[in-house]
Protein backbone atom coordinates (compact mmCIF):
# COMPACT_ATOMS: atom_id res chain seq x y z
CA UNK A 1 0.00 0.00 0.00
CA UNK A 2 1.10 3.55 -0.88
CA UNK A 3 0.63 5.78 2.04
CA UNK A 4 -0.07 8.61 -0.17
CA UNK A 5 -2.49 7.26 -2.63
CA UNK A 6 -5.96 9.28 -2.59
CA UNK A 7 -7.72 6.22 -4.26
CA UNK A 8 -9.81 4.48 -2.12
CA UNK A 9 -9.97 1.45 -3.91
CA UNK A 10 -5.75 0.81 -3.36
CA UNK A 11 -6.06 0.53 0.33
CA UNK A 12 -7.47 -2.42 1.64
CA UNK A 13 -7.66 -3.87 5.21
CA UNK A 14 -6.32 -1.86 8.27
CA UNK A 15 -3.59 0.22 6.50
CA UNK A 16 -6.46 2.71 5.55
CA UNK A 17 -5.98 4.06 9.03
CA UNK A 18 -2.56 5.46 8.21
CA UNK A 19 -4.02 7.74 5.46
CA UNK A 20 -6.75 8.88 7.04
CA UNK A 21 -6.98 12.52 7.68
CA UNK A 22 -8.41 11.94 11.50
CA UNK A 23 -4.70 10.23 12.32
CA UNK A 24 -3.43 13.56 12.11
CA UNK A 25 -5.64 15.02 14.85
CA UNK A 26 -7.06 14.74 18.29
CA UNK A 27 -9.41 11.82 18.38
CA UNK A 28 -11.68 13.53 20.82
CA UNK A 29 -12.85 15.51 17.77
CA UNK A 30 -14.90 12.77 17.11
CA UNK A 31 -16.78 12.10 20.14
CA UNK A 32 -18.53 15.28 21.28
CA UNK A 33 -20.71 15.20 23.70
CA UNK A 34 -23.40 17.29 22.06
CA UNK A 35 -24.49 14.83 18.73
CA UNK A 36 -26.22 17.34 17.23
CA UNK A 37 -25.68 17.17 13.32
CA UNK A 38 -25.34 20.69 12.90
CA UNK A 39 -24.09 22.10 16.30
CA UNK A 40 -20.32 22.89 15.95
CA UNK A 41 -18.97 20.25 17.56
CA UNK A 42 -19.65 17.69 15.12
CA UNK A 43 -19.43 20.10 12.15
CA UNK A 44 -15.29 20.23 13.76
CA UNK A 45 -15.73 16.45 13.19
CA UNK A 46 -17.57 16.54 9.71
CA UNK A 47 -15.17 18.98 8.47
CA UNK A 48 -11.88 16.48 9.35
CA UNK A 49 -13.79 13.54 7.27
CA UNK A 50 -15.18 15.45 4.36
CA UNK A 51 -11.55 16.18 2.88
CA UNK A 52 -10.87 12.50 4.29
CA UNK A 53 -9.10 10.13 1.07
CA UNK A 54 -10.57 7.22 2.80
CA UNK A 55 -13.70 8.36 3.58
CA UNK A 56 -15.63 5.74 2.38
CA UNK A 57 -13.17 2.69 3.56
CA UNK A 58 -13.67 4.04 6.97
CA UNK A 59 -17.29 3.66 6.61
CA UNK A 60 -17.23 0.47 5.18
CA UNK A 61 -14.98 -0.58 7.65
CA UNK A 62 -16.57 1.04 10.52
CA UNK A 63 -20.23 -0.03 9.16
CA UNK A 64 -18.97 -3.82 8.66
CA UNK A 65 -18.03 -4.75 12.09
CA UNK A 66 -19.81 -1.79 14.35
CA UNK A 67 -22.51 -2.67 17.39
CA UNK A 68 -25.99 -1.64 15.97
CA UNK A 69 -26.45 -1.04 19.67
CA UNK A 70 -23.36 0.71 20.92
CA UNK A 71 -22.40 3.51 17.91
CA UNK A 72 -20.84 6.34 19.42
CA UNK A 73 -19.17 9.07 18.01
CA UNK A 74 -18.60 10.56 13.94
CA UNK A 75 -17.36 8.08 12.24
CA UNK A 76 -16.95 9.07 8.14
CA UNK A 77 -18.23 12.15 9.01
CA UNK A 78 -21.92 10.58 9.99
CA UNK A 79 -23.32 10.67 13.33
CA UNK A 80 -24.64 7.53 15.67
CA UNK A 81 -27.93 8.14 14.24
CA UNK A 82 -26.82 8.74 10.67
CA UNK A 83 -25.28 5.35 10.91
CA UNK A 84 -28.28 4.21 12.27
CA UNK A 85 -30.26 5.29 9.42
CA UNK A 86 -27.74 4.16 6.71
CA UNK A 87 -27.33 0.33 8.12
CA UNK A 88 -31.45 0.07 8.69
CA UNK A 89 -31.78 1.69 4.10
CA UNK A 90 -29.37 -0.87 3.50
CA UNK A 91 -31.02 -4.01 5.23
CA UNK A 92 -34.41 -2.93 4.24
CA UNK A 93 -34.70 -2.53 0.73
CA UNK A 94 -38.20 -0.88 1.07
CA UNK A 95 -36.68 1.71 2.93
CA UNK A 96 -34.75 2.70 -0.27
CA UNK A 97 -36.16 5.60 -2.45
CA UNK A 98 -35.83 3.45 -5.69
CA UNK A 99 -38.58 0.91 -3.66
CA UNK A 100 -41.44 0.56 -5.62
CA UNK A 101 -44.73 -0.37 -3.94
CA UNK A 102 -46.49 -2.66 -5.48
């Protein structure tokens, strides 16, 4: 793996942690106390992520092995309940817009 690369699809297993942009700052960034998705404590956390090169990895990662019952903090730049909302869309396909009722 190339420690530099900006191309999520080159960095597989843990090593995606070393080019994330969250390993160059303060991990308590990402668990505020206040979750609220636009209060300034997670936007701190949202703005770290969004310029992230392994943004999606992370959530992947994150999403793949994470207690439904015990998220905590911004993760990808989504919150607990974002998370939430994201695993629930993907395991119920009638909660996905392109769901057609028959």
């Amino acid at each position: 793996m190339n420690a530099t690369t900006t191309d999520p699809a080159e960095i597989t297993g843990p090593g995606w942690r070393s080019a994330a942009a969250c390993a160059r700052v303060d991990a308590e960034i990402f668990y505020p106390l206040d979750l609220d998705p636009t209060g300034p404590a997670v936007t701190a956390a949202r703005r770290v992520c969004m310029g992230c090169p392994v943004r999606a990895v992370c959530l992947l990662d994150v999403m793949a092995g994470e207690d439904s019952a015990r998220r905590w903090g911004i993760t990808a730049g989504l919150t607990p309940d974002e998370r939430t909302a994201l695993f629930l869309a993907r395991r119920d396909p009638s909660a996905r817009p392109e769901a057609v009722a028959a």
